[in-house]
N, C-alpha and C. Protein backbone atom coordinates (compact mmCIF):
# COMPACT_ATOMS: atom_id res chain seq x y z
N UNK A 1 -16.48 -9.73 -11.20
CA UNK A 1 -16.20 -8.34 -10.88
C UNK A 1 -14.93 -8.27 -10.03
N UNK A 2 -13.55 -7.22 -10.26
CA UNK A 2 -12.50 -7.33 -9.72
C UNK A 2 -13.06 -6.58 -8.43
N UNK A 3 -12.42 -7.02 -7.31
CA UNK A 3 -12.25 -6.62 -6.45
C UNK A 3 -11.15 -6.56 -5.41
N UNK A 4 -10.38 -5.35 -4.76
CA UNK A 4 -9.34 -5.31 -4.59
C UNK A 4 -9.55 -4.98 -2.35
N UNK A 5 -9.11 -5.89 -2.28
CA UNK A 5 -9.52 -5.85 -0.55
C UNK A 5 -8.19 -5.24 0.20
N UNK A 6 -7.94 -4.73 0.79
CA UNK A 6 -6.91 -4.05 1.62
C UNK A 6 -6.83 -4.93 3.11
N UNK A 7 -5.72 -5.65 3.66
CA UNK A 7 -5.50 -6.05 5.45
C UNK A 7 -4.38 -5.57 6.05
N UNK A 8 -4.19 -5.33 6.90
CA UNK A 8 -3.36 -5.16 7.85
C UNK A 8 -3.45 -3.44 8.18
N UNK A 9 -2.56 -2.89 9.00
CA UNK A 9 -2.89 -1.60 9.18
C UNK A 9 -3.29 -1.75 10.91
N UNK A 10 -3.68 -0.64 11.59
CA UNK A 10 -3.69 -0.80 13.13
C UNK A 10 -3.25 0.18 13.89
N UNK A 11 -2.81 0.06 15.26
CA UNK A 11 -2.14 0.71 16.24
C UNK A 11 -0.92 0.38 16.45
N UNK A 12 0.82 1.05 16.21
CA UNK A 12 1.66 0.70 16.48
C UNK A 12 2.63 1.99 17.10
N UNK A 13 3.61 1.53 17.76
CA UNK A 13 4.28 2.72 18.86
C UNK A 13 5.39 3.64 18.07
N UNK A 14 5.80 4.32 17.74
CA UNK A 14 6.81 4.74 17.39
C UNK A 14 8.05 3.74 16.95
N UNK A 15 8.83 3.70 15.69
CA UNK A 15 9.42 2.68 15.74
C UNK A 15 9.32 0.93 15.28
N UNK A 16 8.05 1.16 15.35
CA UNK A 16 7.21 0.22 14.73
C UNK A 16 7.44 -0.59 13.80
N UNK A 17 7.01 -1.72 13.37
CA UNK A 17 6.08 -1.98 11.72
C UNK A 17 5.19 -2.36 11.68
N UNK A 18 4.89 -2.82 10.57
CA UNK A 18 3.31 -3.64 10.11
C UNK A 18 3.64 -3.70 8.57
N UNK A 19 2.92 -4.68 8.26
CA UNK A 19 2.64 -5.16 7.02
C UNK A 19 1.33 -5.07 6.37
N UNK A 20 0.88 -4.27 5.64
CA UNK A 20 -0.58 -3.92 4.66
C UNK A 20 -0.34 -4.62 3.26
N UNK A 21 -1.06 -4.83 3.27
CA UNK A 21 -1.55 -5.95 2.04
C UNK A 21 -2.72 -5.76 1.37
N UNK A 22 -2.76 -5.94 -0.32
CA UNK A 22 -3.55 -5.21 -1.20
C UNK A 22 -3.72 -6.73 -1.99
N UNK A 23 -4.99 -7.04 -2.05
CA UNK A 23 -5.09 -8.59 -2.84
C UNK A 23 -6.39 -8.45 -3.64
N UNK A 24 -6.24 -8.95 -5.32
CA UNK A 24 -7.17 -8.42 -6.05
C UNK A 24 -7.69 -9.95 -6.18
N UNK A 25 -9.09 -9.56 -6.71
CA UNK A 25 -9.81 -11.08 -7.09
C UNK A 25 -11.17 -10.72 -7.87
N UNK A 26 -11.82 -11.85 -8.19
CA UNK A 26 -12.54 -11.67 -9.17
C UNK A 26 -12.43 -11.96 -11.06
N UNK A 27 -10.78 -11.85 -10.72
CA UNK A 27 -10.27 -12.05 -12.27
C UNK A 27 -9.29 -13.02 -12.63
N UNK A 28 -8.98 -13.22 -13.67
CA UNK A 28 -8.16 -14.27 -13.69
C UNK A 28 -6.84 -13.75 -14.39
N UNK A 29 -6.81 -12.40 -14.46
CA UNK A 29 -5.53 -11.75 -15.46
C UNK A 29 -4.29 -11.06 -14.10
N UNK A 30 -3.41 -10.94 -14.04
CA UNK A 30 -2.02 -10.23 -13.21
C UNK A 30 -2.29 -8.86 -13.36
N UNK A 31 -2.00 -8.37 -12.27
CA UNK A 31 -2.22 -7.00 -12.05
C UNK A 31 -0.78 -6.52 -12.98
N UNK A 32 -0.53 -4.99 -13.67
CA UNK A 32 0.70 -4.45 -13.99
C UNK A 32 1.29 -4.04 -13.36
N UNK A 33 0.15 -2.87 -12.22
CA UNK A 33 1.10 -1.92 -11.84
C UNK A 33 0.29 -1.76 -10.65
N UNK A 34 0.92 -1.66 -9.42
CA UNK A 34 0.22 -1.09 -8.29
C UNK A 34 0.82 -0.04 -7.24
N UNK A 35 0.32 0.63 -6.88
CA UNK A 35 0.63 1.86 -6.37
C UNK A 35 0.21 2.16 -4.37
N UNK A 36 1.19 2.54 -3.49
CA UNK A 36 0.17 2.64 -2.21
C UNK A 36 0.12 4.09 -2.21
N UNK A 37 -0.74 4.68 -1.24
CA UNK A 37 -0.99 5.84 -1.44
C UNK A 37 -1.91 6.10 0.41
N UNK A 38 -1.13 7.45 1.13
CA UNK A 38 -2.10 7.74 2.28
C UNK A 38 -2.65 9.26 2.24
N UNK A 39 -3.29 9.30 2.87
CA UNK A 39 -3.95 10.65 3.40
C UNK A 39 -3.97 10.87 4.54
N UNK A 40 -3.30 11.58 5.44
CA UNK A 40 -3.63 12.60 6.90
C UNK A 40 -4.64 12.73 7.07
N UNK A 41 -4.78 13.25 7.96
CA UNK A 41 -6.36 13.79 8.32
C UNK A 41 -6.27 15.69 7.75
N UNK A 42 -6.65 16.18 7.11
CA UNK A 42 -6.83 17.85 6.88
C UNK A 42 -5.55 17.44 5.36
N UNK A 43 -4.91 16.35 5.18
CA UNK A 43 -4.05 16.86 4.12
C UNK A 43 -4.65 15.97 2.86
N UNK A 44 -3.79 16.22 1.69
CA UNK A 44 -4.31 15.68 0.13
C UNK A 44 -3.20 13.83 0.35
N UNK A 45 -3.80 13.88 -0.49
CA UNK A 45 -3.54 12.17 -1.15
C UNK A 45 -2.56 12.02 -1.20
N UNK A 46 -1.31 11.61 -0.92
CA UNK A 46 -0.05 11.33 -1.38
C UNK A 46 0.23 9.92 -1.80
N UNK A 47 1.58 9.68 -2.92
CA UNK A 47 1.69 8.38 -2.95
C UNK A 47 2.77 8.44 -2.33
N UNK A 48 3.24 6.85 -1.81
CA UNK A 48 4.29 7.00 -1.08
C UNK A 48 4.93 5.70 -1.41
N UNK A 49 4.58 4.40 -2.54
CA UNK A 49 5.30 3.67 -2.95
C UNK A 49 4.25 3.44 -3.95
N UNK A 50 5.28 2.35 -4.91
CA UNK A 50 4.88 1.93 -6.53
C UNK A 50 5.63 1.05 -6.73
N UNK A 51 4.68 0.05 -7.64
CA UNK A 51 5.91 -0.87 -8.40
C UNK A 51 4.99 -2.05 -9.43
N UNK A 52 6.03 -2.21 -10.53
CA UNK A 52 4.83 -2.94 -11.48
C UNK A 52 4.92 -4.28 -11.04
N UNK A 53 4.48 -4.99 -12.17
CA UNK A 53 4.46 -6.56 -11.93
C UNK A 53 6.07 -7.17 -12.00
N UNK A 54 6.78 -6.52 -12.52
CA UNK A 54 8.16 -7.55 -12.52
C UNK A 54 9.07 -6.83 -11.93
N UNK A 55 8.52 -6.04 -10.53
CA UNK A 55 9.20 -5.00 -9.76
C UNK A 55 10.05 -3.76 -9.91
N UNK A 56 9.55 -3.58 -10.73
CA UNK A 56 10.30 -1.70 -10.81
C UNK A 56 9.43 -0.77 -9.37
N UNK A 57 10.05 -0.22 -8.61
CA UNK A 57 9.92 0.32 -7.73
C UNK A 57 9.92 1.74 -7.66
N UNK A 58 9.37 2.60 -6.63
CA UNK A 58 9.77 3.70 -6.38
C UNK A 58 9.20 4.21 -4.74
N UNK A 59 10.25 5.36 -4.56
CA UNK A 59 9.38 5.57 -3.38
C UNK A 59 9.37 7.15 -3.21
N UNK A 60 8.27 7.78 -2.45
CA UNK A 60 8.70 9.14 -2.30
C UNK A 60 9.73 9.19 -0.98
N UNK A 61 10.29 10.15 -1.00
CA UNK A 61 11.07 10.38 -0.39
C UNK A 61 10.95 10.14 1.16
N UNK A 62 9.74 10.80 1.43
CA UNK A 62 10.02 10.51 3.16
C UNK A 62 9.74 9.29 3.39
N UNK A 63 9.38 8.23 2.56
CA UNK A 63 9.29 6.86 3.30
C UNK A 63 10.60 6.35 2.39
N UNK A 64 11.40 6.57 2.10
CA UNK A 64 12.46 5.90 1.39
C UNK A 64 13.42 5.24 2.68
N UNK A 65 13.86 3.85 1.89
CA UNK A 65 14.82 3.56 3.38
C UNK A 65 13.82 2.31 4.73
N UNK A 66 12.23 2.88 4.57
CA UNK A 66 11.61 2.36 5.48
C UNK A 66 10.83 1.74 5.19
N UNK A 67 9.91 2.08 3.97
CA UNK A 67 8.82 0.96 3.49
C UNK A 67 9.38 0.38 2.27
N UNK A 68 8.81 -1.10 2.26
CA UNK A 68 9.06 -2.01 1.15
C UNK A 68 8.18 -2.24 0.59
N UNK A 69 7.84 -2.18 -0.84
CA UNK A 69 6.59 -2.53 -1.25
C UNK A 69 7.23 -3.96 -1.98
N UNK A 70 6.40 -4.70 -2.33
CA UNK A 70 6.59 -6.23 -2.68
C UNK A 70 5.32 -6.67 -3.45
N UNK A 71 5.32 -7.62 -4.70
CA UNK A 71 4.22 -8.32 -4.81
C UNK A 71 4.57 -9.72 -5.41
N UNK A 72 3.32 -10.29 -4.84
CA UNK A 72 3.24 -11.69 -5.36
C UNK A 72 2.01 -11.93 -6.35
N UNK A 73 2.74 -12.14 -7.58
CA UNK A 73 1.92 -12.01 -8.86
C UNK A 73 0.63 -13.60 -8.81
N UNK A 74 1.35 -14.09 -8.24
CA UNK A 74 0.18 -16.00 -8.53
C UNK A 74 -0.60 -15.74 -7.96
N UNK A 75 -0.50 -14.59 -6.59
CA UNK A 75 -1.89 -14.33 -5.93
C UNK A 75 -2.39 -13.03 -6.01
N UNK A 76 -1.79 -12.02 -6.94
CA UNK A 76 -2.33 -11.05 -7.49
C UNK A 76 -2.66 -10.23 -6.23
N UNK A 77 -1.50 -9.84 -5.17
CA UNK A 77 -1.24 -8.97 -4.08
C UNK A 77 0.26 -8.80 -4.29
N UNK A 78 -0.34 -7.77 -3.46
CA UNK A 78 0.92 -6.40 -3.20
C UNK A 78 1.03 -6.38 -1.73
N UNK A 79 2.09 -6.19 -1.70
CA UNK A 79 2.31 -5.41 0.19
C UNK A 79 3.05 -4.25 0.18
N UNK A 80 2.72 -4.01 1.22
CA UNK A 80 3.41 -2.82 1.94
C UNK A 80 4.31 -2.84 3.27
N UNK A 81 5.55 -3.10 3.14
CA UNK A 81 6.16 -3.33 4.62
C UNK A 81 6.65 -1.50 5.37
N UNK A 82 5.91 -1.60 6.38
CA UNK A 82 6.64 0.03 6.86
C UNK A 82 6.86 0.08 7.83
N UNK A 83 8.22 0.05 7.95
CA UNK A 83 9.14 -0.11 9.46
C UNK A 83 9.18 1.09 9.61
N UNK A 84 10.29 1.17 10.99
CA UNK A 84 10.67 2.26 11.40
C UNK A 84 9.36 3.49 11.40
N UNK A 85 8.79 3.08 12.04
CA UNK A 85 7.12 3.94 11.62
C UNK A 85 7.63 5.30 12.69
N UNK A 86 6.87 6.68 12.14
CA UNK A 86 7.35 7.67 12.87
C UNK A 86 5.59 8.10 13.22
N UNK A 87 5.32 8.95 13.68
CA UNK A 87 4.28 9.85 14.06
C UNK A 87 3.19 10.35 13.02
N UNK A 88 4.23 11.05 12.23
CA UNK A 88 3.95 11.55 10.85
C UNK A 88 3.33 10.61 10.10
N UNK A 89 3.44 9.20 10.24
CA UNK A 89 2.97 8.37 9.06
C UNK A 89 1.74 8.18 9.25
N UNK A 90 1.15 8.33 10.09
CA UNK A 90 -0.26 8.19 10.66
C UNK A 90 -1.22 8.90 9.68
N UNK A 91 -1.89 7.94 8.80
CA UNK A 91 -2.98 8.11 7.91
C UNK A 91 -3.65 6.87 7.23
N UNK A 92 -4.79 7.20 6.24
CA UNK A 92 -5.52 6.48 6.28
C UNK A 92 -4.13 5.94 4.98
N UNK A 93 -3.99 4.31 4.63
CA UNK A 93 -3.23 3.98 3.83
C UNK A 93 -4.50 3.37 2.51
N UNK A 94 -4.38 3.79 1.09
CA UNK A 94 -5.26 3.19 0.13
C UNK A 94 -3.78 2.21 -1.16
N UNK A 95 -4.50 1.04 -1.61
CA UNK A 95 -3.47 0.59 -2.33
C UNK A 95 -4.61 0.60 -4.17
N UNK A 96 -4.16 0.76 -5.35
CA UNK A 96 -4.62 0.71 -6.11
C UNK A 96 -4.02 -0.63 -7.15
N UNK A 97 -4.38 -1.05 -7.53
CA UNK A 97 -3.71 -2.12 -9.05
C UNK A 97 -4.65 -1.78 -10.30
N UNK A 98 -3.51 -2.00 -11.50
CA UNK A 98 -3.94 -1.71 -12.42
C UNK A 98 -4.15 -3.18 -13.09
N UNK A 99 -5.01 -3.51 -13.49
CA UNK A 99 -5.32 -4.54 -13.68
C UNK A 99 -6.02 -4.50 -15.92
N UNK A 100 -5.62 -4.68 -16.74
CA UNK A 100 -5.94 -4.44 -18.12
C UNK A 100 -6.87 -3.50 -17.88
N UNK A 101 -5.41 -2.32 -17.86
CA UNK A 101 -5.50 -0.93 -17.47
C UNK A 101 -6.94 -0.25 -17.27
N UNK A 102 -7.13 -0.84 -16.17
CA UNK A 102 -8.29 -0.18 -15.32
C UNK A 102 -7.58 -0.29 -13.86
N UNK A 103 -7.89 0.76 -12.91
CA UNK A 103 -7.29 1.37 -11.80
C UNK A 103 -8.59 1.11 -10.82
N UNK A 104 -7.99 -0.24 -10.01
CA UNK A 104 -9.40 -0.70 -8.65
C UNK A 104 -8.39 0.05 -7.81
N UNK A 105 -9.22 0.49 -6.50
CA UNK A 105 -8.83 0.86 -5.50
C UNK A 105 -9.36 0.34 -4.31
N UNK A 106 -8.43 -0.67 -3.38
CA UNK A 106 -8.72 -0.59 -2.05
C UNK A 106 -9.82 -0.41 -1.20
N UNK A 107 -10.21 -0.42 0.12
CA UNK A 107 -10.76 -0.40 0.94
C UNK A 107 -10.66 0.79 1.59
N UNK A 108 -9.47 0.46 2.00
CA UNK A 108 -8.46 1.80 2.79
C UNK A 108 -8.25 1.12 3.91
N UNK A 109 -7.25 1.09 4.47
CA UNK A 109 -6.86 1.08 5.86
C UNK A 109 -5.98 1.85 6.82
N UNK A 110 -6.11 1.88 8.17
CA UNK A 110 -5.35 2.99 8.95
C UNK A 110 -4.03 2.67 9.71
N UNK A 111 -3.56 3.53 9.64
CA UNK A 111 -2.31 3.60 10.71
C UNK A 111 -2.05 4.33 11.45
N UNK A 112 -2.13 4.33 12.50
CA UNK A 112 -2.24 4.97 13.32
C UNK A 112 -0.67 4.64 14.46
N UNK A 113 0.30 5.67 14.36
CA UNK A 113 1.58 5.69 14.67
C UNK A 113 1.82 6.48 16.17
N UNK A 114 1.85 5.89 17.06
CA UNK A 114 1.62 6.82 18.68
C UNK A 114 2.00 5.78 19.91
N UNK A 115 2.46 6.86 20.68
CA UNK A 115 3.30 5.82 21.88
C UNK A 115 1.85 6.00 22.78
């Protein structure tokens, strides 16, 4: 059974980073495509980076410039690097992979961005 575990995430000051990490298991096939995605507290789902297996990327706009998404295919994880952390970024972070196109999702983890 795939299972997709979410680490990193925490308390950091303004200015910040951290590194979140999305690692699938259970299977023996490469993920295609994986996606990160947060939620606020009172707001909807947003994504805020993407990228397949042989790195095509994207980002929405307000994290452009600051988060890196990255993966390492032999261990069938993804990261999330997000510097320069502001206030605003503070939400719960979920990562998804598409794995022979079925869509696992994460754990979830938090970030919590505050001096």
């Amino acid at each position: 059974q795939v299972q997709v575990v979410q680490s990193g995430g925490g308390l950091v000051q303004p200015g910040g980073s951290l590194t979140l990490s999305c690692a699938a298991s259970g299977t023996p096939l490469t993920f295609t495509a994986a996606a990160w995605y947060r939620q606020a507290p009172g707001k909807e789902r947003e994504l805020v980076a993407r990228s397949t297996s042989d790195g095509d990327t994207g980002y929405a706009d307000s994290v452009k410039g600051r988060f890196t998404v990255s993966t390492n295919n032999a261990q069938n994880t993804v990261y999330l690097q997000v510097d320069n952390l502001r206030p605003e970024d503070t939400a719960a972070y979920y990562c998804n992979m598409v794995i022979v196109y079925r869509c696992y999702w994460g754990q979830g983890t938090r970030v919590t961005v505050s001096s």
